[in-house]
N, C-alpha and C. Protein backbone atom coordinates (compact mmCIF):
# COMPACT_ATOMS: atom_id res chain seq x y z
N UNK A 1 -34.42 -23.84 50.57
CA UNK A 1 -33.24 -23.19 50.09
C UNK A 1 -32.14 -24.24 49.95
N UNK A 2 -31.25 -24.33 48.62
CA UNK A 2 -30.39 -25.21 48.44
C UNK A 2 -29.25 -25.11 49.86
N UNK A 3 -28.57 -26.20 49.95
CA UNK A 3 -27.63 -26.09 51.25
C UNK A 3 -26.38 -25.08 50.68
N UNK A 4 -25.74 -24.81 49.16
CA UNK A 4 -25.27 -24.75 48.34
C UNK A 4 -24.87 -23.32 48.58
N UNK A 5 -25.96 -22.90 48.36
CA UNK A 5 -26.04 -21.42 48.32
C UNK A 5 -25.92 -19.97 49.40
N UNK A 6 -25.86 -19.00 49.27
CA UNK A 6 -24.98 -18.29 50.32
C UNK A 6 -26.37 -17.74 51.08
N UNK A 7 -25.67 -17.10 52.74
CA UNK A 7 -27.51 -16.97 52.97
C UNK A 7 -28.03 -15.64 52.32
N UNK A 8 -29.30 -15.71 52.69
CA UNK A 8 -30.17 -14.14 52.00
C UNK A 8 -29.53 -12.81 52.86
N UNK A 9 -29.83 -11.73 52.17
CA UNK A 9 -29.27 -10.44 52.97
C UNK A 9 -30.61 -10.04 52.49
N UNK A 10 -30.89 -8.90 53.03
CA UNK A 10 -31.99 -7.65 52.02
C UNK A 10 -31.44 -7.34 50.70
N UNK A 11 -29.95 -7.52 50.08
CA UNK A 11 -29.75 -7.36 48.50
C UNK A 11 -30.23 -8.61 47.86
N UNK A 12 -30.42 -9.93 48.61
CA UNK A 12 -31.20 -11.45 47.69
C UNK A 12 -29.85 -12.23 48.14
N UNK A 13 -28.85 -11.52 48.39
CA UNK A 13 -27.51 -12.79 48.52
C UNK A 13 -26.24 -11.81 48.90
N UNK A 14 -25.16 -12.76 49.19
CA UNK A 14 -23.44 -11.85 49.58
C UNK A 14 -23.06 -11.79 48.50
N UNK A 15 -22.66 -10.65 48.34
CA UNK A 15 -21.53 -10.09 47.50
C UNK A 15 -20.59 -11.20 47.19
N UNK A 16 -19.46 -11.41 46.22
CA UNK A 16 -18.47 -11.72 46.06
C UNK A 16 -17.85 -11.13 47.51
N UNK A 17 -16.32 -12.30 47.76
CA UNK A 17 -15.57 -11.83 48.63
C UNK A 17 -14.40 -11.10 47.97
N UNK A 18 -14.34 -9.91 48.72
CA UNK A 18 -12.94 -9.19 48.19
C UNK A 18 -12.00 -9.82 48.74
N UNK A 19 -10.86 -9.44 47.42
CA UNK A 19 -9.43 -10.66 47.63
C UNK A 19 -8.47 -9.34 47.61
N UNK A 20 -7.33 -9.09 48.58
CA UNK A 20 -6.67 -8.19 48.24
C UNK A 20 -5.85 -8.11 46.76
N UNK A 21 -6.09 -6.58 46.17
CA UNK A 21 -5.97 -6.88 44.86
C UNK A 21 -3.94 -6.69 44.59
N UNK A 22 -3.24 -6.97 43.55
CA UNK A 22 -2.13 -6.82 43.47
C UNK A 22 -2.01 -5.68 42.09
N UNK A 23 -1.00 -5.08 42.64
CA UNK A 23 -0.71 -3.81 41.40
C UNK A 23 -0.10 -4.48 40.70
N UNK A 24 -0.07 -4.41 39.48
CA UNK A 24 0.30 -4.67 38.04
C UNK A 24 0.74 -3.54 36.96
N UNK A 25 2.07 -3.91 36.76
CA UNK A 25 2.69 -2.24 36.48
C UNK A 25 1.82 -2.47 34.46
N UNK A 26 2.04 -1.39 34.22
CA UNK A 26 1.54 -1.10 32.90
C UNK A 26 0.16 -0.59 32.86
N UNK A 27 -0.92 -1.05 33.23
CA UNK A 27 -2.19 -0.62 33.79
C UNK A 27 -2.56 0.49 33.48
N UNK A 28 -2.78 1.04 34.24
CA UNK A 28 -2.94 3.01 35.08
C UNK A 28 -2.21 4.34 34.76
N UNK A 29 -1.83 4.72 34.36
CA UNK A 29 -0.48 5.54 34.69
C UNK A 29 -0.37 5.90 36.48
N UNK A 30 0.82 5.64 36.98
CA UNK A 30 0.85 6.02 38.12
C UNK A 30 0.75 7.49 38.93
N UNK A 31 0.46 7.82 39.81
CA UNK A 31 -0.11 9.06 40.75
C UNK A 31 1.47 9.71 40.14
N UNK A 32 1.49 10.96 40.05
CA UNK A 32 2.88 11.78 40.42
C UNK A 32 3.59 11.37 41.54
N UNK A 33 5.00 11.12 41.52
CA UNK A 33 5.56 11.19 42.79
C UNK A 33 5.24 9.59 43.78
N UNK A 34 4.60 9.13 42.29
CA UNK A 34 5.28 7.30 43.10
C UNK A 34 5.43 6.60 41.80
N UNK A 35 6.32 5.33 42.21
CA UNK A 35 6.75 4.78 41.44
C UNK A 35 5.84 3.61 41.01
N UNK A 36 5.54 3.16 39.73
CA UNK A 36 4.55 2.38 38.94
C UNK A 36 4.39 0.97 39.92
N UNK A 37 3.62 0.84 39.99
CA UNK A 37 3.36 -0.80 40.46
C UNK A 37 3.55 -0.89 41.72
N UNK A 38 4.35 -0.07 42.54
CA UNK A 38 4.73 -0.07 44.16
C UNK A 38 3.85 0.59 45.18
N UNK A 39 3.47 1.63 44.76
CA UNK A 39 2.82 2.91 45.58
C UNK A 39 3.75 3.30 46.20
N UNK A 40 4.95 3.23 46.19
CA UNK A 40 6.09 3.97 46.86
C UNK A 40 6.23 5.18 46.22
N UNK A 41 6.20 6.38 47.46
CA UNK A 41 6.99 7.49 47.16
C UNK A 41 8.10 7.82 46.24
N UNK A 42 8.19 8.54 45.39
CA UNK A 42 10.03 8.71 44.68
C UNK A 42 10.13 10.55 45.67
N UNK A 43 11.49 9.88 46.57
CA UNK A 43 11.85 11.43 47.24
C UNK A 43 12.08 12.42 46.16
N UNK A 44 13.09 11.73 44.89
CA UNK A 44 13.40 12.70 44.30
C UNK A 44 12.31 13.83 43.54
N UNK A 45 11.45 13.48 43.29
CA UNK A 45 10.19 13.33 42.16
C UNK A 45 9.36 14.39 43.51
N UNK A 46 9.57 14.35 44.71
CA UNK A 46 8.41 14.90 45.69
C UNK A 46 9.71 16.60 45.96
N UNK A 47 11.06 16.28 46.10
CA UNK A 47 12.26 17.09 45.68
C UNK A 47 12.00 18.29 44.55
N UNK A 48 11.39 17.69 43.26
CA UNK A 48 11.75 18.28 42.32
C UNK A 48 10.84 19.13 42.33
N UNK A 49 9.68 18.77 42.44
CA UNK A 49 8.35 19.44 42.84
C UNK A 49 8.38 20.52 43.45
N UNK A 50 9.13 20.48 44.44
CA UNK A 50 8.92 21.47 45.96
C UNK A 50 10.06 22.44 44.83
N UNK A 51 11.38 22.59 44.58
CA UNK A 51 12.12 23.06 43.98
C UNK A 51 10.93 24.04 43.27
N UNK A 52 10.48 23.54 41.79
CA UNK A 52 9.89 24.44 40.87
C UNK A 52 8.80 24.96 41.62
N UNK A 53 8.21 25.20 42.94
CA UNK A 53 7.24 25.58 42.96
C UNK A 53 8.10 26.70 44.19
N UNK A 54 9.02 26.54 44.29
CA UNK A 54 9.47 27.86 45.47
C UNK A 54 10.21 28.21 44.48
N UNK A 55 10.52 28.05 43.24
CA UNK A 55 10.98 29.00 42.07
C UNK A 55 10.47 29.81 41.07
N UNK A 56 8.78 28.97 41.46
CA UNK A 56 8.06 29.79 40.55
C UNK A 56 7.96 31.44 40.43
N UNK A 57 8.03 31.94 39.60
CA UNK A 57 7.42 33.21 39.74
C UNK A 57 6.51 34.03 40.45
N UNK A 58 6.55 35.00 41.88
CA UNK A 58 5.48 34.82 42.41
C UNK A 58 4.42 34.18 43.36
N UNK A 59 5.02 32.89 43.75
CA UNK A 59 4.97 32.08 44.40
C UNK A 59 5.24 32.86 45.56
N UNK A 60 4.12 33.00 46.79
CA UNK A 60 4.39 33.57 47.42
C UNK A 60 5.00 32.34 48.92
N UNK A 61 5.68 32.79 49.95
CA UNK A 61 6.25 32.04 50.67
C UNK A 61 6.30 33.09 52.06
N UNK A 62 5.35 32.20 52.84
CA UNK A 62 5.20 32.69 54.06
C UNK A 62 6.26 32.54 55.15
N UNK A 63 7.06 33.78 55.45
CA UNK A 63 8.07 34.09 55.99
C UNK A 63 7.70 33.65 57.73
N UNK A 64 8.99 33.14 58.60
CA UNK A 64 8.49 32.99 59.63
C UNK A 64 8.23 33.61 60.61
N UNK A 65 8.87 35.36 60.41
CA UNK A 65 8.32 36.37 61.01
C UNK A 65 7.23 36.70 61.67
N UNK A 66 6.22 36.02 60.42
CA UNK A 66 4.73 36.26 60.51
C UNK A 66 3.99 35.87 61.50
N UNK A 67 4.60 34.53 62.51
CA UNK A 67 4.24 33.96 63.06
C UNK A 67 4.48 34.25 64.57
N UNK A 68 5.45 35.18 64.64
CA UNK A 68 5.80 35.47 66.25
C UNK A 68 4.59 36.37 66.55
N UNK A 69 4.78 36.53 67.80
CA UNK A 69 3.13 36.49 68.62
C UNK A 69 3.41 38.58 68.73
N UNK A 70 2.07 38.67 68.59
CA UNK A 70 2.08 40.34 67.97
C UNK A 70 1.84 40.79 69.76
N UNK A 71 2.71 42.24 70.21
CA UNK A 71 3.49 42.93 71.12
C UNK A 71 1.56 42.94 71.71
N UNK A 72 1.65 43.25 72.90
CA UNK A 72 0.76 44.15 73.48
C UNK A 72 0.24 45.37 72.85
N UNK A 73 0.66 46.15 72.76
CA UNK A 73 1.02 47.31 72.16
C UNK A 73 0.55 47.64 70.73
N UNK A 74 0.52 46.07 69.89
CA UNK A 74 0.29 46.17 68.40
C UNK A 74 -1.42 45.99 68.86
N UNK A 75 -1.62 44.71 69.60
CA UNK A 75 -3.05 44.10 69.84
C UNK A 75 -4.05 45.79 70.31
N UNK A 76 -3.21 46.45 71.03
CA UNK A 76 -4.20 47.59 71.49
C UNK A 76 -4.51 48.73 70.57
N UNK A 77 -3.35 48.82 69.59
CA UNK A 77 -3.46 50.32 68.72
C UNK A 77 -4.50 49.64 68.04
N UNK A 78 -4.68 48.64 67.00
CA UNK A 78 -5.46 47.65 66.11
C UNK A 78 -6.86 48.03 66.81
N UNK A 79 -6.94 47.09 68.56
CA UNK A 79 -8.40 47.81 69.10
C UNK A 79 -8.74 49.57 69.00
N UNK A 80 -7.72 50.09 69.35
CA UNK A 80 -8.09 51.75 68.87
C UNK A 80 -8.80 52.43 67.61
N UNK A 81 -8.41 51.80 66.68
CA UNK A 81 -9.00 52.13 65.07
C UNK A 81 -9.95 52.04 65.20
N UNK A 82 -10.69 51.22 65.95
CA UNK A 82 -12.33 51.19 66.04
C UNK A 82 -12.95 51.97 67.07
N UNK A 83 -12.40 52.38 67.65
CA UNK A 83 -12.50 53.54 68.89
C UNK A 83 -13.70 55.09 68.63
N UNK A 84 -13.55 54.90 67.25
CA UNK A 84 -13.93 56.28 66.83
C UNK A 84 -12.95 57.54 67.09
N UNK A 85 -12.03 57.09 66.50
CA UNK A 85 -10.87 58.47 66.31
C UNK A 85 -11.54 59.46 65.68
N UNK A 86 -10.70 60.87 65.48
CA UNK A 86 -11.27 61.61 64.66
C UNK A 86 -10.00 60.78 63.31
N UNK A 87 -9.88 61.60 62.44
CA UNK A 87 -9.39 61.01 61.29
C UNK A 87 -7.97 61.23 60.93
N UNK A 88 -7.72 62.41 61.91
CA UNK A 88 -5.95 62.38 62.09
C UNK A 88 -5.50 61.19 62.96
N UNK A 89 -6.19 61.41 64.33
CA UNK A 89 -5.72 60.37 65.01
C UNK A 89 -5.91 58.92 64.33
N UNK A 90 -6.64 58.37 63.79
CA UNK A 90 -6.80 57.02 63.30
C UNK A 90 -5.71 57.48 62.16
N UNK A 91 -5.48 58.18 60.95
CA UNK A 91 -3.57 57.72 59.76
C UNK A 91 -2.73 57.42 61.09
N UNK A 92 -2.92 58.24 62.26
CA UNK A 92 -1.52 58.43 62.78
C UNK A 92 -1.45 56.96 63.15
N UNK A 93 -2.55 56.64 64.24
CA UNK A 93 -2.19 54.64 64.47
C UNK A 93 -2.28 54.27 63.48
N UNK A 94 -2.56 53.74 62.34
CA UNK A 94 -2.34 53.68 61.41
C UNK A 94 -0.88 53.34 60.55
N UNK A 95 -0.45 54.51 60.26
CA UNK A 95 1.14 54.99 60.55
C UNK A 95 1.36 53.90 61.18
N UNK A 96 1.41 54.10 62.03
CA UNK A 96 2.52 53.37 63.72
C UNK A 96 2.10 51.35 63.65
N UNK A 97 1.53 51.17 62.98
CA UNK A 97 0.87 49.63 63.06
C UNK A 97 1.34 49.55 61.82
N UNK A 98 1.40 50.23 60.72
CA UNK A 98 2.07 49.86 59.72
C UNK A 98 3.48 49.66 59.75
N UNK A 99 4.29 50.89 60.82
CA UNK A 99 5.74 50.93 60.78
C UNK A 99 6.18 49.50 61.72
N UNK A 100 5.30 48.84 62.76
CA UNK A 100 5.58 48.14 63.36
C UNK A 100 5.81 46.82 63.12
N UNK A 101 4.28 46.54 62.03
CA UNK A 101 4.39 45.19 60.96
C UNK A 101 5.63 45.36 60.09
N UNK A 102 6.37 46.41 59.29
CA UNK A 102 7.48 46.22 58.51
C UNK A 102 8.57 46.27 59.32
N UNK A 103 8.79 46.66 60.61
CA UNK A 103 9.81 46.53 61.25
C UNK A 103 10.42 45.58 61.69
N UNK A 104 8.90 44.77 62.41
CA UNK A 104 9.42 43.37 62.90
C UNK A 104 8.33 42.21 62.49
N UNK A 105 7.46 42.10 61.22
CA UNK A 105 6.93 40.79 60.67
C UNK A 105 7.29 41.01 59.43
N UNK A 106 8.43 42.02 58.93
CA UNK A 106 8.55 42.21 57.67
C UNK A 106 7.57 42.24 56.52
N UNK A 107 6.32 42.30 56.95
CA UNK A 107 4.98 42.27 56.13
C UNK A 107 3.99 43.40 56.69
N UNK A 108 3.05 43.44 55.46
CA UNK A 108 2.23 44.79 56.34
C UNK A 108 0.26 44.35 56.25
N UNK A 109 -0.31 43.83 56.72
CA UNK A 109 -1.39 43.13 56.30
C UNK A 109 -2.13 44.41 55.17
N UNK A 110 -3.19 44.04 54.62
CA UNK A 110 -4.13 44.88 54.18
C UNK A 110 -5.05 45.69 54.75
N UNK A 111 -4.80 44.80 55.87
CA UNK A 111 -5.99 45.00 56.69
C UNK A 111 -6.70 43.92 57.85
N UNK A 112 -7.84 44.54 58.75
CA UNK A 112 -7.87 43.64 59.54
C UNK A 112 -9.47 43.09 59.57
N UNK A 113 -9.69 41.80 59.73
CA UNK A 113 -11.33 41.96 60.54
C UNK A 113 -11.64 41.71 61.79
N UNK A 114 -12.07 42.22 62.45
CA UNK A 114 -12.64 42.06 64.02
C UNK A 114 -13.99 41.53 64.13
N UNK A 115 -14.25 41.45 65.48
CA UNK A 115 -15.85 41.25 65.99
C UNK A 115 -16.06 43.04 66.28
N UNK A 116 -17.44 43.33 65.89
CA UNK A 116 -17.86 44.30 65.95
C UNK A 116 -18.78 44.64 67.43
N UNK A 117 -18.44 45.33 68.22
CA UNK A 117 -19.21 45.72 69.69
C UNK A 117 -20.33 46.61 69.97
N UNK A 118 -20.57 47.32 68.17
CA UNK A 118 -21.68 48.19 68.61
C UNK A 118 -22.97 48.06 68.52
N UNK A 119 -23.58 46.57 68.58
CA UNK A 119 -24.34 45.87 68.44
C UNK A 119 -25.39 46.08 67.52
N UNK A 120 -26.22 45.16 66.97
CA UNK A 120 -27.05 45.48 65.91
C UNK A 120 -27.62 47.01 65.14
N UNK A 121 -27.64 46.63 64.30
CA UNK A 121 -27.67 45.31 63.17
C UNK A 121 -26.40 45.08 62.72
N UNK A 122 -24.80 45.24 63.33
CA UNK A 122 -23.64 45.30 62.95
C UNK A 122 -23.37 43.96 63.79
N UNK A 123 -22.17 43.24 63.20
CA UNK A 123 -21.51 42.05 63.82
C UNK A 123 -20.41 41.55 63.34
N UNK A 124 -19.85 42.68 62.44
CA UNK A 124 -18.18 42.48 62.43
C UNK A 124 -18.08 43.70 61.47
N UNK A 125 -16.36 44.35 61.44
CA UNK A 125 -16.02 45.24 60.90
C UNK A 125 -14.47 45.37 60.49
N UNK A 126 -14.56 45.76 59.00
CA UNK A 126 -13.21 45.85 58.24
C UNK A 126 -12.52 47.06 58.32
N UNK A 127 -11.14 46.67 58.76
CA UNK A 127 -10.05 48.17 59.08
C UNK A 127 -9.25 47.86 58.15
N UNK A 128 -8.97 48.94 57.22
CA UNK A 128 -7.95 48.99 56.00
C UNK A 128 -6.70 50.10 56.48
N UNK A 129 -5.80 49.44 56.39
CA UNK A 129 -4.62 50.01 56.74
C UNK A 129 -4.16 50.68 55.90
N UNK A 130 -3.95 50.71 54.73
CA UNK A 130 -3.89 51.82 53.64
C UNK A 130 -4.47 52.94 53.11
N UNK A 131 -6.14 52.56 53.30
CA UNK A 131 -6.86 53.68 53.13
C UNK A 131 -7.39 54.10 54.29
N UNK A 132 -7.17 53.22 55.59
CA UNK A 132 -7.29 53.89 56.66
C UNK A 132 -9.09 54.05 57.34
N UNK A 133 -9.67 53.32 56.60
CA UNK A 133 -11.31 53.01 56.72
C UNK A 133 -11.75 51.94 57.58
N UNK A 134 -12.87 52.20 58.18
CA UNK A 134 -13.20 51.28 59.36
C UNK A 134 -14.85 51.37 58.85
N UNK A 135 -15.09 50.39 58.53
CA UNK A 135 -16.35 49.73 57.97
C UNK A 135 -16.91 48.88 58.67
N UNK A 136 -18.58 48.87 58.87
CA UNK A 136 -19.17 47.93 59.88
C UNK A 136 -19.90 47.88 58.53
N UNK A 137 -20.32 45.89 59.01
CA UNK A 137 -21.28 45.09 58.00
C UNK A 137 -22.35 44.15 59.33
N UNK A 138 -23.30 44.33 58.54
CA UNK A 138 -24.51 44.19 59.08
C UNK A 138 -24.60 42.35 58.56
N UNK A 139 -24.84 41.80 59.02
CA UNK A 139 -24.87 40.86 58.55
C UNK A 139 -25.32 39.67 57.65
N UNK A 140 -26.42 40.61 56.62
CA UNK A 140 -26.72 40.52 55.33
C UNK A 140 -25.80 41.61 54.07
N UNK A 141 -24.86 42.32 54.40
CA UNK A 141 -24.21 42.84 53.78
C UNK A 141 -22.82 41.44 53.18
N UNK A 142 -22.39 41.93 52.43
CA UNK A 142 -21.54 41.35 51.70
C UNK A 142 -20.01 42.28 51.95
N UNK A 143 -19.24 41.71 52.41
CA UNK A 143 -17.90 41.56 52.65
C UNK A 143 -16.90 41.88 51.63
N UNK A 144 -16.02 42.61 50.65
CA UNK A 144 -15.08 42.79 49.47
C UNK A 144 -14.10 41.94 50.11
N UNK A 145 -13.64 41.37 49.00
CA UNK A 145 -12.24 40.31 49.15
C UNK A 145 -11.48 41.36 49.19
N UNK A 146 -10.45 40.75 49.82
CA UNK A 146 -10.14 39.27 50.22
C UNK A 146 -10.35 39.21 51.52
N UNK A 147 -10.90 40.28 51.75
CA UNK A 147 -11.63 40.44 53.71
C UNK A 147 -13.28 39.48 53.55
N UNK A 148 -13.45 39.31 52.96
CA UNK A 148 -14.64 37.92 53.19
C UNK A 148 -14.33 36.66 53.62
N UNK A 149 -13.18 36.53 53.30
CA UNK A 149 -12.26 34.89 53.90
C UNK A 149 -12.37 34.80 55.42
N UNK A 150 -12.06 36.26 55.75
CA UNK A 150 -12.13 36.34 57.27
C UNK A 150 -12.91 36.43 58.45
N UNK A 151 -14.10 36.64 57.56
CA UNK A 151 -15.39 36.98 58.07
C UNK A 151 -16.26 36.25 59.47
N UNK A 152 -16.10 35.08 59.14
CA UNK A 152 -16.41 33.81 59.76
C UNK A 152 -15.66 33.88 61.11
N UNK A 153 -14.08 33.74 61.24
CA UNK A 153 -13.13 33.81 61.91
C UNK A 153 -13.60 34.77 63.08
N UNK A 154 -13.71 35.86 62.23
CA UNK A 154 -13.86 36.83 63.48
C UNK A 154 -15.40 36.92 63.97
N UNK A 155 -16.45 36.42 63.37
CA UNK A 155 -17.57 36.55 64.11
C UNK A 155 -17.82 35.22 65.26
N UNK A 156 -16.62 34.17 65.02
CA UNK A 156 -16.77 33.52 66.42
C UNK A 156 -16.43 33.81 67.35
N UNK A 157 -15.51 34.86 67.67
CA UNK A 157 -15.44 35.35 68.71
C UNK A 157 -14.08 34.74 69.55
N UNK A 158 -13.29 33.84 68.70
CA UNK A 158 -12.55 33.56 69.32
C UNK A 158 -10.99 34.02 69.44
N UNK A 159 -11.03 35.23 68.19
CA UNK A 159 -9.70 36.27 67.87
C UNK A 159 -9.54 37.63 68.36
N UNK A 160 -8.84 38.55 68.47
CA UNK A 160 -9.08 39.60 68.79
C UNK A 160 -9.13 40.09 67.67
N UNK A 161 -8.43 39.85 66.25
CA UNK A 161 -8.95 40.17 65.27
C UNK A 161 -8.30 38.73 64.34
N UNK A 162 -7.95 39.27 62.53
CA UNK A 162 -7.71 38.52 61.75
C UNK A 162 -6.93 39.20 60.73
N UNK A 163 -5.82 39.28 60.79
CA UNK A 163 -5.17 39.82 59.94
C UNK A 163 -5.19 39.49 58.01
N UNK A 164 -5.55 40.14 57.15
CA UNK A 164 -5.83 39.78 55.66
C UNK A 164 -4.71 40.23 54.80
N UNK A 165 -4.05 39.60 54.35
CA UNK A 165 -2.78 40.13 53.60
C UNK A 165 -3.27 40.01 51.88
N UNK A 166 -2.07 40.04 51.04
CA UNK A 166 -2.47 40.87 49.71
C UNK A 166 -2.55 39.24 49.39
N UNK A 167 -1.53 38.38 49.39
CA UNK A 167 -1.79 37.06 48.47
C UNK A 167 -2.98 36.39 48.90
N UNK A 168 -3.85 36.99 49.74
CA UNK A 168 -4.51 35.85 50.52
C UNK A 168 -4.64 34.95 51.81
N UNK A 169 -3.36 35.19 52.00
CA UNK A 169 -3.23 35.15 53.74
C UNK A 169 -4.04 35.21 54.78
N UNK A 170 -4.74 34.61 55.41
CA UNK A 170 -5.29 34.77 56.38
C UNK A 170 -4.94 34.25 57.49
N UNK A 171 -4.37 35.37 58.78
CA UNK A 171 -3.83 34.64 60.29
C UNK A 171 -4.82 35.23 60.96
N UNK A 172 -5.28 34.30 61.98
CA UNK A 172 -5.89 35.07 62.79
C UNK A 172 -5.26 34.90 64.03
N UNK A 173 -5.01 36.27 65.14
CA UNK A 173 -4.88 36.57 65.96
C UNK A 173 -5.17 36.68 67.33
N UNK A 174 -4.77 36.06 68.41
CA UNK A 174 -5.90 35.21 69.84
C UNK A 174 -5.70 36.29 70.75
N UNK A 175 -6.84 36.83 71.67
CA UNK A 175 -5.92 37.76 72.18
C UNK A 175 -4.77 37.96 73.06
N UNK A 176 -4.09 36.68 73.34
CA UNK A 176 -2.66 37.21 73.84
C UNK A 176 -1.70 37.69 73.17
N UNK A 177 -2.02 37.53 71.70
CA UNK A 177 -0.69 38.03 70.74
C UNK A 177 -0.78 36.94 70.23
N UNK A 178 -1.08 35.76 69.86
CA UNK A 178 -0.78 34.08 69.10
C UNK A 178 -0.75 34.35 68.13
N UNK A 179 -0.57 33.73 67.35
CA UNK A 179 -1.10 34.15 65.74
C UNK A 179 -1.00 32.39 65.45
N UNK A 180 -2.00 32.34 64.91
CA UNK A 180 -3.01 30.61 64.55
C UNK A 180 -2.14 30.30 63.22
N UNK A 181 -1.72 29.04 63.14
CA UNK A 181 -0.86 29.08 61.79
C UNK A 181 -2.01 28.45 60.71
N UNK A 182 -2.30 28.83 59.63
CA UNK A 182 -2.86 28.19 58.95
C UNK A 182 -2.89 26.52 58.20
């Protein structure tokens, strides 16, 4: 082997050595929200951004309400729905978990998913707060959005439930009252 030459690897030889490379403005077009040739941030440009997108239309914006830790009281009516009410008693909690979310999270979920306790072939179950339905899924059944997002969440076992809101929202709920920020 010449003295010359670089030693063998399993590819036959070394690579070229990488040289740190230098930006060169004109090139590329630069990323949004940095400036050409620097990789520096522009605040204003990361500013303007945030602006049109909490102005957008619709744009929904998660209030911080949402986040204070849900009463005793809310965590137990929520376990009741699955209780097997007759069907007055389940609108009426119902009712009362709805009046409680607009009172004090200013929001009202869609609905909830839990871990399911009545054991096979069931292993989690959807409570709709509007229509007031308590659904068990077997675990080859398929889930309706936007309660499929949640699905997962609550079959680990580590929530007391998972609250599903209309934009998509998903908090889930620990059982002291926490609520997990996304």
């Amino acid at each position: 082997m010449p003295t010359g030459s670089p030693p063998m690897t399993l590819g036959g030889h070394m690579g070229p050595i990488e040289h740190p490379r230098r930006i060169v403005p004109g090139g590329t077009p630069a990323a949004p929200g940095t400036q050409a040739g620097t990789g520096r941030r522009l605040i204003a440009a990361a500013n303007e951004t945030r602006q049109r997108t909490a102005s957008t239309p619709g744009a929904r914006t998660i209030r911080r309400e949402l986040y204070q830790p849900r009463s005793r009281r809310l965590l137990d009516a929520v376990a009741q729905l699955d209780a097997g009410l007759d069907e007055a008693a389940c609108r009426q909690l119902a009712d009362r978990i709805r009046d409680e979310y607009t009172t004090t999270y200013d929001d009202v979920p869609l609905g909830f998913v839990a871990r399911c306790y009545l054991g096979p072939p069931y292993v989690d179950h959807q409570l709709n707060l509007f229509q007031v339905i308590v659904k068990h899924f077997a675990p080859s059944q398929r889930m309706p959005d936007p309660f499929d997002g949640a699905r997962m969440l609550a079959r680990s076992g580590a929530y007391a439930y998972i609250e599903v809101y209309a934009g998509g929202l998903i908090l889930p709920v620990l059982e002291d009252g926490t609520v997990v920020r996304p």
